[in-house]
PDB file of N, CA and C in Angstrom:
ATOM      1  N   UNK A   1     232.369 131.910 232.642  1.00  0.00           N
ATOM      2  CA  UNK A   1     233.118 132.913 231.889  1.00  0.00           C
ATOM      3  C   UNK A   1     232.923 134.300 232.495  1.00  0.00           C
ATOM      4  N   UNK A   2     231.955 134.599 233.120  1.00  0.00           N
ATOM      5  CA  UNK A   2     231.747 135.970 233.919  1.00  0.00           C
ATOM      6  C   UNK A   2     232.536 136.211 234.961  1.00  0.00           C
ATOM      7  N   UNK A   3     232.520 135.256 235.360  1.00  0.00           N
ATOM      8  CA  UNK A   3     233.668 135.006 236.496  1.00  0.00           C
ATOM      9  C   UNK A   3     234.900 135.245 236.612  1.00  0.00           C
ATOM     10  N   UNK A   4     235.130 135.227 235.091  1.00  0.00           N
ATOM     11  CA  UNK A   4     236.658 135.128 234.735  1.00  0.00           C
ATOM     12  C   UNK A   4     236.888 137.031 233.982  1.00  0.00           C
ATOM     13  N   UNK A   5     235.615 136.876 233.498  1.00  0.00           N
ATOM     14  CA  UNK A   5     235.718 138.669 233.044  1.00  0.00           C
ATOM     15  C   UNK A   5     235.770 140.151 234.383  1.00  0.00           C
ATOM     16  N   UNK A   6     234.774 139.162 234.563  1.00  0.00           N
ATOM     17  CA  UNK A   6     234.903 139.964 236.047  1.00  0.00           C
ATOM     18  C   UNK A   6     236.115 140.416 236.656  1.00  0.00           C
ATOM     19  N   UNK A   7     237.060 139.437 237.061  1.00  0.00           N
ATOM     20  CA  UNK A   7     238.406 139.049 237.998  1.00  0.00           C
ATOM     21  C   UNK A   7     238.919 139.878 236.879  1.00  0.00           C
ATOM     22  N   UNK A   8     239.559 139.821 236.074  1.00  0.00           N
ATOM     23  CA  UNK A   8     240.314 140.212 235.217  1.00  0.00           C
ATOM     24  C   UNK A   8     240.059 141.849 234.739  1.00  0.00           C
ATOM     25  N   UNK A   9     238.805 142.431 234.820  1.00  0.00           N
ATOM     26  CA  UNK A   9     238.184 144.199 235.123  1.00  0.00           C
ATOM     27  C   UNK A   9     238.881 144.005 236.765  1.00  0.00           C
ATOM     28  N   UNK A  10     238.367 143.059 237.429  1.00  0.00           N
ATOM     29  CA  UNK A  10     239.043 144.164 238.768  1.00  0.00           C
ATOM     30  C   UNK A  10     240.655 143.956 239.087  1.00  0.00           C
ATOM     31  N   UNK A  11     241.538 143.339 238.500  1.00  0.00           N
ATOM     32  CA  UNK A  11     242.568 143.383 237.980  1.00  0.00           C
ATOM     33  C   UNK A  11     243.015 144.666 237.635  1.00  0.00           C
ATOM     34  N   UNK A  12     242.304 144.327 236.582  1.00  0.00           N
ATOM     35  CA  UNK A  12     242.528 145.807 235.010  1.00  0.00           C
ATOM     36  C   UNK A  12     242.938 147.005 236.030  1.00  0.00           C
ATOM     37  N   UNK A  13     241.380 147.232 236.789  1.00  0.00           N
ATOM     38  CA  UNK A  13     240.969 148.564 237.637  1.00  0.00           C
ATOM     39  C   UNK A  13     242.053 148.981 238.872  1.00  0.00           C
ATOM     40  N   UNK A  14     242.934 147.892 239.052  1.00  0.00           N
ATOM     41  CA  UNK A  14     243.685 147.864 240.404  1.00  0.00           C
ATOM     42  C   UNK A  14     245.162 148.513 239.679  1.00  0.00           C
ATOM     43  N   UNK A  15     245.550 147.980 238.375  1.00  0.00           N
ATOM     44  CA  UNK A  15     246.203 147.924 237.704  1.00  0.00           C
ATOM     45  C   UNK A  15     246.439 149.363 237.041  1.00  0.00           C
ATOM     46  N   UNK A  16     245.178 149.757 236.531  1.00  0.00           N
ATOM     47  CA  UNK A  16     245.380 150.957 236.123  1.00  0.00           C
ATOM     48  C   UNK A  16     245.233 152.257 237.208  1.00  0.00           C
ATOM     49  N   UNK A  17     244.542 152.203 238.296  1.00  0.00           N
ATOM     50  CA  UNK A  17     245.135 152.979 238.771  1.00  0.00           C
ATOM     51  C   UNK A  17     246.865 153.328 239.407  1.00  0.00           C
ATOM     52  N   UNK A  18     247.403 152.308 239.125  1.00  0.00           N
ATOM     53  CA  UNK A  18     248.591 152.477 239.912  1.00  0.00           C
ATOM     54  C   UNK A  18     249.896 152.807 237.920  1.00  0.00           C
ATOM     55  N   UNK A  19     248.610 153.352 236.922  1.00  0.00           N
ATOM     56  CA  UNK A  19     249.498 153.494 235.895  1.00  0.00           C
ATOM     57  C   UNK A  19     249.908 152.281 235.152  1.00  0.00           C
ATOM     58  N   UNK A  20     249.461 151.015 235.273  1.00  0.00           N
ATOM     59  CA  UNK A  20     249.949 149.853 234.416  1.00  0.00           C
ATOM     60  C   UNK A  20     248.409 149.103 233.802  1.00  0.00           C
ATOM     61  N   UNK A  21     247.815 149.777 233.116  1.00  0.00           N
ATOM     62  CA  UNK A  21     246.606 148.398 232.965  1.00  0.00           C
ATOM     63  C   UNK A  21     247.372 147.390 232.049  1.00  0.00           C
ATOM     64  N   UNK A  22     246.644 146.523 231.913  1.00  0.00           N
ATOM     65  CA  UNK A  22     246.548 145.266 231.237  1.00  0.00           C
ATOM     66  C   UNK A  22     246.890 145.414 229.654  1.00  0.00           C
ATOM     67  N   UNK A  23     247.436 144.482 229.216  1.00  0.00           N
ATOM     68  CA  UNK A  23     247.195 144.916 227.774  1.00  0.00           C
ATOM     69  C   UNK A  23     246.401 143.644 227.498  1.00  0.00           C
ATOM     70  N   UNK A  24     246.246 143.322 226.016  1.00  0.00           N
ATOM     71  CA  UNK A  24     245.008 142.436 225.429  1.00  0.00           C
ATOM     72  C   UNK A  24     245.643 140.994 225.621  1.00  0.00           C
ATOM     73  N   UNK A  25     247.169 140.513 225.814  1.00  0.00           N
ATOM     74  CA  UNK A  25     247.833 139.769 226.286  1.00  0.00           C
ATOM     75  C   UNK A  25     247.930 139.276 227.590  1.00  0.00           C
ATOM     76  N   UNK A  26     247.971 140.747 228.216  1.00  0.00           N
ATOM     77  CA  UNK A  26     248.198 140.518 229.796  1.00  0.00           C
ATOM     78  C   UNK A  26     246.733 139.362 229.875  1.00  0.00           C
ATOM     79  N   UNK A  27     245.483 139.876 229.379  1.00  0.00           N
ATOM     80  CA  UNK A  27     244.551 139.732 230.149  1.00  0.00           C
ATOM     81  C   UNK A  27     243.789 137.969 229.210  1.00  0.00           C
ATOM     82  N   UNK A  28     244.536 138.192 228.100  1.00  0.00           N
ATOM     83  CA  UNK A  28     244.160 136.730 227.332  1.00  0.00           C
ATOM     84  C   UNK A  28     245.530 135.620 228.116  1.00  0.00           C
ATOM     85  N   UNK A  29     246.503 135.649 228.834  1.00  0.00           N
ATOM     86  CA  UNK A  29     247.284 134.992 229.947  1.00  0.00           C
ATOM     87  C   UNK A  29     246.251 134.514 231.123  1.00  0.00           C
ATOM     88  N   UNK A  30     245.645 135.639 231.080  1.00  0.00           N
ATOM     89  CA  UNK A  30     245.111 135.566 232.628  1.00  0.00           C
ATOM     90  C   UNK A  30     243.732 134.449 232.351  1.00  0.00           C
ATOM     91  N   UNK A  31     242.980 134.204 231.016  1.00  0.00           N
ATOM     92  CA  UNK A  31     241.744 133.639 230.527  1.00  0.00           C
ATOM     93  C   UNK A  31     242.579 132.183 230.511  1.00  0.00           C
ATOM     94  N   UNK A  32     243.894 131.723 230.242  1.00  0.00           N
ATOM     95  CA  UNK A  32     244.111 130.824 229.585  1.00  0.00           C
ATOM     96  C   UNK A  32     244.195 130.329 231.083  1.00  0.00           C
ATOM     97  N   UNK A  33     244.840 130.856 232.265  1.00  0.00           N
ATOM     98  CA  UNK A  33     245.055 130.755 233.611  1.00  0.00           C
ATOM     99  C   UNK A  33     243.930 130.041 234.166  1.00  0.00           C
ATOM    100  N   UNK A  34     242.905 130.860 234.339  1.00  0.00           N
ATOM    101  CA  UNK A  34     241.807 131.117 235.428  1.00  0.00           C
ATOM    102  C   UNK A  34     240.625 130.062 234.440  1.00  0.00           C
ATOM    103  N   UNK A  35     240.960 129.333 233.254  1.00  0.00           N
ATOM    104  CA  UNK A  35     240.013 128.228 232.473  1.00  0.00           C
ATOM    105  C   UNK A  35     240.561 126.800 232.806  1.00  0.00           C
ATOM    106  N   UNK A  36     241.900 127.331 232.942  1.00  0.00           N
ATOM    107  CA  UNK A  36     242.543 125.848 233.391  1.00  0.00           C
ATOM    108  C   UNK A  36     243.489 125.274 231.899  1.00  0.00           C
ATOM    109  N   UNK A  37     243.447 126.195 230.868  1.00  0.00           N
ATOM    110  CA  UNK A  37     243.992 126.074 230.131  1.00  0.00           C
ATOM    111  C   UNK A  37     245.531 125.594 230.177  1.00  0.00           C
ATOM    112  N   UNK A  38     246.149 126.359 231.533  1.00  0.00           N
ATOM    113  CA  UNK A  38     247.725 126.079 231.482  1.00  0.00           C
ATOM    114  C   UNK A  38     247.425 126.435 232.967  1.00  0.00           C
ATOM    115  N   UNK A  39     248.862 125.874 233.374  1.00  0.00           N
ATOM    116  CA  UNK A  39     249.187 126.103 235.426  1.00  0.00           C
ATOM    117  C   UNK A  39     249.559 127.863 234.903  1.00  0.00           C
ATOM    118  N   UNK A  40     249.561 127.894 236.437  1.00  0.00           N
ATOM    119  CA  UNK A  40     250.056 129.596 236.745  1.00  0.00           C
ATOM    120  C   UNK A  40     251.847 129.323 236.637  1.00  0.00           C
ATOM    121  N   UNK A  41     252.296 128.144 236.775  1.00  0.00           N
ATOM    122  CA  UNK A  41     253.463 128.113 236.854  1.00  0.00           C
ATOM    123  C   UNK A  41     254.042 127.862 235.294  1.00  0.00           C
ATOM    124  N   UNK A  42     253.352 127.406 235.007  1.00  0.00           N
ATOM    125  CA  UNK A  42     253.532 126.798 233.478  1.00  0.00           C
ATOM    126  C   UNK A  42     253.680 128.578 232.711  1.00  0.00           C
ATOM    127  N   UNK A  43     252.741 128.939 233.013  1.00  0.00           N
ATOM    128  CA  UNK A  43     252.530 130.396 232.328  1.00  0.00           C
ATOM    129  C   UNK A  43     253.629 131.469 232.864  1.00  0.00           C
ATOM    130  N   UNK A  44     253.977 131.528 233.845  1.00  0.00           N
ATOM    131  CA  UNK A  44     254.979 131.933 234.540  1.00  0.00           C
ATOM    132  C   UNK A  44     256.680 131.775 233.963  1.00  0.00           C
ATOM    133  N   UNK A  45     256.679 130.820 233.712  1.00  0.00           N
ATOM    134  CA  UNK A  45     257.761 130.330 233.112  1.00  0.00           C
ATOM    135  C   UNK A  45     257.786 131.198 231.730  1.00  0.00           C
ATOM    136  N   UNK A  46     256.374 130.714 230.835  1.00  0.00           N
ATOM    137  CA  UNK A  46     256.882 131.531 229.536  1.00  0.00           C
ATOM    138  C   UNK A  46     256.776 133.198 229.468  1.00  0.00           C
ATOM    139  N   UNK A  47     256.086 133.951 230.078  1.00  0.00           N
ATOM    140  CA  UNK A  47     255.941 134.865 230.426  1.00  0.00           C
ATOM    141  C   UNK A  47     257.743 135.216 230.817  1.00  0.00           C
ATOM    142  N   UNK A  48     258.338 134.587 231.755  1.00  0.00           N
ATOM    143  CA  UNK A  48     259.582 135.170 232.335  1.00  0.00           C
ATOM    144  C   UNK A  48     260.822 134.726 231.215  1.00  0.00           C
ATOM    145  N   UNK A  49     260.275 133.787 230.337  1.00  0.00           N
ATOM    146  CA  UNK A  49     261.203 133.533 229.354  1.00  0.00           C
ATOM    147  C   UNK A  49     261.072 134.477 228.299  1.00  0.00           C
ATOM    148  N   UNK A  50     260.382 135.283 227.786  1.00  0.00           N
ATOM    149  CA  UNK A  50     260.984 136.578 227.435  1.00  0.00           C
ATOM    150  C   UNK A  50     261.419 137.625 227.738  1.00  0.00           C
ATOM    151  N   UNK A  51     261.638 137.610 228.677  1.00  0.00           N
ATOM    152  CA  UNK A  51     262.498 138.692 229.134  1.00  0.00           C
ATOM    153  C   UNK A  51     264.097 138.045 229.780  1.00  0.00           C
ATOM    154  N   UNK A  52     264.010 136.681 229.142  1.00  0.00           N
ATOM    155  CA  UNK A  52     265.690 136.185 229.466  1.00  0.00           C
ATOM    156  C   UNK A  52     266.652 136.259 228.584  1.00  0.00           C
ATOM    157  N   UNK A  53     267.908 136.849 228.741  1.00  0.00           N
ATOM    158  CA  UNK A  53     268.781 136.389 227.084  1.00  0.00           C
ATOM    159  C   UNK A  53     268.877 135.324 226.396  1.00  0.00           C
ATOM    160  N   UNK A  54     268.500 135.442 225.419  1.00  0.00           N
ATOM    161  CA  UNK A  54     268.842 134.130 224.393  1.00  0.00           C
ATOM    162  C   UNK A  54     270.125 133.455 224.516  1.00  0.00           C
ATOM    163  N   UNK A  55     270.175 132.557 224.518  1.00  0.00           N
ATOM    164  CA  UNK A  55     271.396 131.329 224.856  1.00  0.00           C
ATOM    165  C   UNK A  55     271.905 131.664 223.865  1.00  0.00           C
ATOM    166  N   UNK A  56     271.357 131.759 222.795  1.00  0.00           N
ATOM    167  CA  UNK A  56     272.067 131.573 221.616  1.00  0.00           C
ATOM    168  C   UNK A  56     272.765 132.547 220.693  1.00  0.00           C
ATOM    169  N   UNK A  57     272.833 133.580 221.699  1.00  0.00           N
ATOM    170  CA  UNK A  57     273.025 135.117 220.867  1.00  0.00           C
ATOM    171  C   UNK A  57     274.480 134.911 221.623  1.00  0.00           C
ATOM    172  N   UNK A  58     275.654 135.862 220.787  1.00  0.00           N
ATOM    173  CA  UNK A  58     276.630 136.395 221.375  1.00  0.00           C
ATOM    174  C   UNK A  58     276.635 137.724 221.722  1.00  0.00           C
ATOM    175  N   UNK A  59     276.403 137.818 223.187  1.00  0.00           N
ATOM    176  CA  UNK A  59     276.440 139.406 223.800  1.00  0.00           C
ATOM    177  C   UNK A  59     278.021 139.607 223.664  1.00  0.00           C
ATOM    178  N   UNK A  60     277.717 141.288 223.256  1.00  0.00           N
ATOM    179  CA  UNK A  60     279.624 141.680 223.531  1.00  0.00           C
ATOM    180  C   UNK A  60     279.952 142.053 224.839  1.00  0.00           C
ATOM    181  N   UNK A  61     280.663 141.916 225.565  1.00  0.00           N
ATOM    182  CA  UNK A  61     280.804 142.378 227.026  1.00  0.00           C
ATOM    183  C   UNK A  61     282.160 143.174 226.701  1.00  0.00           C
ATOM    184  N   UNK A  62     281.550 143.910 227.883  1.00  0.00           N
ATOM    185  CA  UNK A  62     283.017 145.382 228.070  1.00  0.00           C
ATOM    186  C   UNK A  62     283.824 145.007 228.873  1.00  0.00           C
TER     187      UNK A  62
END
């Protein structure tokens, strides 16, 4: 588990200097990752599935 706190501060530290740290999500993704909890791809997927439009919504287009 140190291992994993560790990686994830020097993350954080890389992160925030460039203006983006982590939030308490970013970095509980990254625990579920780096335990073996879920693939990076698996996580990847849901991660990029919120930020996709819902199928099921009607957008109005111009």
């Amino acid at each position: 588990m140190r291992d994993i706190e560790q990686k994830i501060r020097e993350v954080n530290g890389t992160m925030a200097m460039e203006g983006m740290p982590l939030t308490e999500a970013d970095k509980e993704n990254m625990r579920a990752v780096l335990r073996g909890d879920v693939s990076y791809q698996e996580m990847k997927k849901r991660i990029l599935a919120d930020y996709q439009p819902r199928k099921d919504m009607d957008y109005e287009r111009e």
